[in-house]
Protein backbone atom coordinates (compact mmCIF):
# COMPACT_ATOMS: atom_id res chain seq x y z
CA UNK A 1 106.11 104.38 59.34
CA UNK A 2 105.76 104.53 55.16
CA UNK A 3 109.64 105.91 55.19
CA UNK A 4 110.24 102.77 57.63
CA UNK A 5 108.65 100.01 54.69
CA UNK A 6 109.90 101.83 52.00
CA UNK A 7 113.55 101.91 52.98
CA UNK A 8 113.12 98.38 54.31
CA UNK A 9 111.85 96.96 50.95
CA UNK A 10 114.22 99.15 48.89
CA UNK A 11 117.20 97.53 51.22
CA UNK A 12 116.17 93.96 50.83
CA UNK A 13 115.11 94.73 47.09
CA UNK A 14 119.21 95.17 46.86
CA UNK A 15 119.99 92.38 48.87
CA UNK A 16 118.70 89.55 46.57
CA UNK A 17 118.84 88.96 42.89
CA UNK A 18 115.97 88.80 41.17
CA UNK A 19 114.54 85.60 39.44
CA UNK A 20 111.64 84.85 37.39
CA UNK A 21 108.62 83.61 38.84
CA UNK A 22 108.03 80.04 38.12
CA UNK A 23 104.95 78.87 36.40
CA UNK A 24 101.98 77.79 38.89
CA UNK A 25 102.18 79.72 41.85
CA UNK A 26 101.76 77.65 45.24
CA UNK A 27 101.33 78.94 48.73
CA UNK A 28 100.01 77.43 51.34
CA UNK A 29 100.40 73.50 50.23
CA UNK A 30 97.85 74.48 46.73
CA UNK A 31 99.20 75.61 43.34
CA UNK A 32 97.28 77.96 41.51
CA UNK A 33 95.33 75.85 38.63
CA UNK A 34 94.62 72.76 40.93
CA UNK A 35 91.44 71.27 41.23
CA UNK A 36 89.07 72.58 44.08
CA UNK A 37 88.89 69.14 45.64
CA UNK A 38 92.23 68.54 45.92
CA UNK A 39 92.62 72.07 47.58
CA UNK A 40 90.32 71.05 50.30
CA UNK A 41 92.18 67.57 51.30
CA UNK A 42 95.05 70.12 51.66
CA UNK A 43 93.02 72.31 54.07
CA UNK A 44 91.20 69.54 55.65
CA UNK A 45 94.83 68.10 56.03
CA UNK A 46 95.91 71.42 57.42
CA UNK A 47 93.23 70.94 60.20
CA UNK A 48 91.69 73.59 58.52
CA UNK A 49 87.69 74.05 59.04
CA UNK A 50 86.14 75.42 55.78
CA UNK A 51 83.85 77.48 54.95
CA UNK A 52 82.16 77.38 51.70
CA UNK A 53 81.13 80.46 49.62
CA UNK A 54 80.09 81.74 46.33
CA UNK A 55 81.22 84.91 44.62
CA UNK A 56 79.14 87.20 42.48
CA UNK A 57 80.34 85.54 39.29
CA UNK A 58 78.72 82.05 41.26
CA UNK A 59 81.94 80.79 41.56
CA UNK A 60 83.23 78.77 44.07
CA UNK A 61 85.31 80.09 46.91
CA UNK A 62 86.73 78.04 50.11
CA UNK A 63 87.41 80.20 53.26
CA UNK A 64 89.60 79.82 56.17
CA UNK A 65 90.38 81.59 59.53
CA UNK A 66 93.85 82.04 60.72
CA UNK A 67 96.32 81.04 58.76
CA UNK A 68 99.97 81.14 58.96
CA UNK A 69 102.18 81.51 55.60
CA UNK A 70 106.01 81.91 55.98
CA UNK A 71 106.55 83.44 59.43
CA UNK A 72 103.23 85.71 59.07
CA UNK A 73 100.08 85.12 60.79
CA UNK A 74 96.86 86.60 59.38
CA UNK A 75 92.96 86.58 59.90
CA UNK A 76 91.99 84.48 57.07
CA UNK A 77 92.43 83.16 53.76
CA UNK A 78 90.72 82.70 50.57
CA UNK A 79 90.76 80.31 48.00
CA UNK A 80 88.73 81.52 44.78
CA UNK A 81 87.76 79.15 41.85
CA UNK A 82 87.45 79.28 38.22
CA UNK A 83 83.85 77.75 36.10
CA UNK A 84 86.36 74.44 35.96
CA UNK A 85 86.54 74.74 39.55
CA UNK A 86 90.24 75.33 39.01
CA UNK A 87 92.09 77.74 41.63
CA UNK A 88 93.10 81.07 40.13
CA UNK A 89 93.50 83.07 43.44
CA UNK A 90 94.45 82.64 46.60
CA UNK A 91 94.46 85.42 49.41
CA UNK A 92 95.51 85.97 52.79
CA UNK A 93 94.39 89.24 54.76
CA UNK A 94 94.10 90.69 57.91
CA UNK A 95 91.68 94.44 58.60
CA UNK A 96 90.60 96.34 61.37
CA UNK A 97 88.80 99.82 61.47
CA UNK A 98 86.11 102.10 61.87
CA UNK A 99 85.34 105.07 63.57
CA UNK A 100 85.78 105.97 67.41
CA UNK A 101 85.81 107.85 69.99
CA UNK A 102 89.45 109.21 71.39
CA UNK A 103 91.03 107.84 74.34
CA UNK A 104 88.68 104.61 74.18
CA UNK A 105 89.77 101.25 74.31
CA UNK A 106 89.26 100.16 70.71
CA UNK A 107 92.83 102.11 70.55
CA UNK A 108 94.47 99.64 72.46
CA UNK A 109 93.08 97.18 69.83
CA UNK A 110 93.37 98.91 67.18
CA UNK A 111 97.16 99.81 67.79
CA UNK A 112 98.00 96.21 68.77
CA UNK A 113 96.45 94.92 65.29
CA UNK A 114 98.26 97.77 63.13
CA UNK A 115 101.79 96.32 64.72
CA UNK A 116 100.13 92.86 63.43
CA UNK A 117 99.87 94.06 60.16
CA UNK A 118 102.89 96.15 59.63
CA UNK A 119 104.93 92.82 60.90
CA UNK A 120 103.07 90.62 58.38
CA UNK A 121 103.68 92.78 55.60
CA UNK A 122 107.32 93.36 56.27
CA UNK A 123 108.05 89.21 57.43
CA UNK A 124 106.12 88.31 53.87
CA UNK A 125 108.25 90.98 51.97
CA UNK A 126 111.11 89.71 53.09
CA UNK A 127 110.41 86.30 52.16
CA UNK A 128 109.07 87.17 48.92
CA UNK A 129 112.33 89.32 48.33
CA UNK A 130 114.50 85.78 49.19
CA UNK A 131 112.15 84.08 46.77
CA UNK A 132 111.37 86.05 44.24
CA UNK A 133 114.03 89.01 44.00
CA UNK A 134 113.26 92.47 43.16
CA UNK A 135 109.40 93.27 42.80
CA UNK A 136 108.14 94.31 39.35
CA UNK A 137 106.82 97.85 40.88
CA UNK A 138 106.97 98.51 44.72
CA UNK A 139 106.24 101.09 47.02
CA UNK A 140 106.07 102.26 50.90
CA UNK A 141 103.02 100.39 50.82
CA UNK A 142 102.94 97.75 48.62
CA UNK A 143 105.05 95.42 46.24
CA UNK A 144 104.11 93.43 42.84
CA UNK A 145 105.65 90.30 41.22
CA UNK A 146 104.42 89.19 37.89
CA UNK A 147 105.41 86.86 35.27
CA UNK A 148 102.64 85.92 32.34
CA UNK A 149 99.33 85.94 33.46
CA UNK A 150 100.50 85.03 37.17
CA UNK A 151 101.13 87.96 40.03
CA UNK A 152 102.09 88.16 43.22
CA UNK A 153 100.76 91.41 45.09
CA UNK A 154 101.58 92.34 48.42
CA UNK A 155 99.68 95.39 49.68
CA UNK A 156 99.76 97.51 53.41
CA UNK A 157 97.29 99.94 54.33
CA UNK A 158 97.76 102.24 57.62
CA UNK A 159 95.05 105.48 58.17
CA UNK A 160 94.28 107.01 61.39
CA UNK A 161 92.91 110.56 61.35
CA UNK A 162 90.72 112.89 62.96
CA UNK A 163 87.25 113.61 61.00
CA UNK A 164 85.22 116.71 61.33
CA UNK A 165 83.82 115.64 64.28
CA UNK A 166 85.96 114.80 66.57
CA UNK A 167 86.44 110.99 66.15
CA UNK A 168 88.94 109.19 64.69
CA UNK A 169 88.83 106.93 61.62
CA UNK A 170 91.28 103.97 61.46
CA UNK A 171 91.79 101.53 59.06
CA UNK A 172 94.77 98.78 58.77
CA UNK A 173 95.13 96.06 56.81
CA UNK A 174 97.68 94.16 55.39
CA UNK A 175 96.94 91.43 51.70
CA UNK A 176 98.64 89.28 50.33
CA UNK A 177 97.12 87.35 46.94
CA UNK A 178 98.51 85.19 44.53
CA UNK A 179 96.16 85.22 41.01
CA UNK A 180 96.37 84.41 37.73
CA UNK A 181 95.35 87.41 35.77
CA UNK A 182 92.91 87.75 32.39
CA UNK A 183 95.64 89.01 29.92
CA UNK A 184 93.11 89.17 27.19
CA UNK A 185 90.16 90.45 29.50
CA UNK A 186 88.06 87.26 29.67
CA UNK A 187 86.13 85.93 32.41
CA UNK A 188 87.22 83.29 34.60
């Protein structure tokens, strides 16, 4: 399945030139830098419920379930604020996994959300590729766009082995985040 991604993004990687990232990063009707308030009249808008959080630096963080960006669906999304209440990151993700027992129906599950992810990550590569051209770094697994203090990081995740005892630990998920990064190392 890694060969599978990484020929797949190295093919599309060829396909399209690549271009710079433009300044303010939007996804999902936001732009990274706009005010929280006007990010939730675009979720509201959206149909979006929200649900409100803090981080451990206290700052503000919006949360949704379900959304859909580009032809992806995943479980939820994140919107994460700055002190001026200013959006700096925005995430989409979607995770399942644990530990079970063989032959048990959490396979079935588990399986069915591990195609999930694996078509996420491949539909919002693709579309990043068309966007964005060639990532800055990329692997089987994952693919990064950056221009400035602004990146665009897509990331896959696959495990399912066998532990000592007998049971199988799983793990899938599939993120996608768009941030503005500390180039100097300040706090946000």
């Amino acid at each position: 399945m890694k060969r599978i991604l990484l020929i797949t993004i190295t093919i599309l990687s060829t396909l399209y030139s690549p271009s710079v990232l433009s300044q303010n990063l939007s996804a999902y009707g936001v732009t990274l830098g706009e005010d929280k308030y006007d990010v939730e009249n675009v979720l509201e808008n959206k149909g979006k419920s929200i649900k409100y959080d803090t981080n451990k630096k206290g700052n503000a963080v919006l949360r949704i379930s379900y959304p859909r960006i580009g032809d992806a669906d995943f479980d939820n999304g994140t919107f994460v604020f700055n002190d001026d209440d200013e959006l700096y990151s925005i995430s989409f993700s979607s995770v399942d996994g644990g530990t079970g027992n063989p032959g048990m129906p959490w396979e079935a599950k588990f399986h069915r959300k591990a195609e999930e992810c694996k078509n996420a990550f491949l539909k919002m590569a693709q579309n990043l590729l068309t966007k964005y051209g060639s990532p800055d770094t990329y692997s089987n697994t994952s693919a990064i766009w950056q221009k400035g203090n602004e990146r665009i990081s897509l990331e896959y995740d696959y495990k399912y082995e066998y532990n000592q005892f007998g049971w199988v630990d799983h793990h899938v998920s599939v993120l996608l985040k768009y941030e503005q990064i500390d180039l100097d190392n300040a706090d946000y």
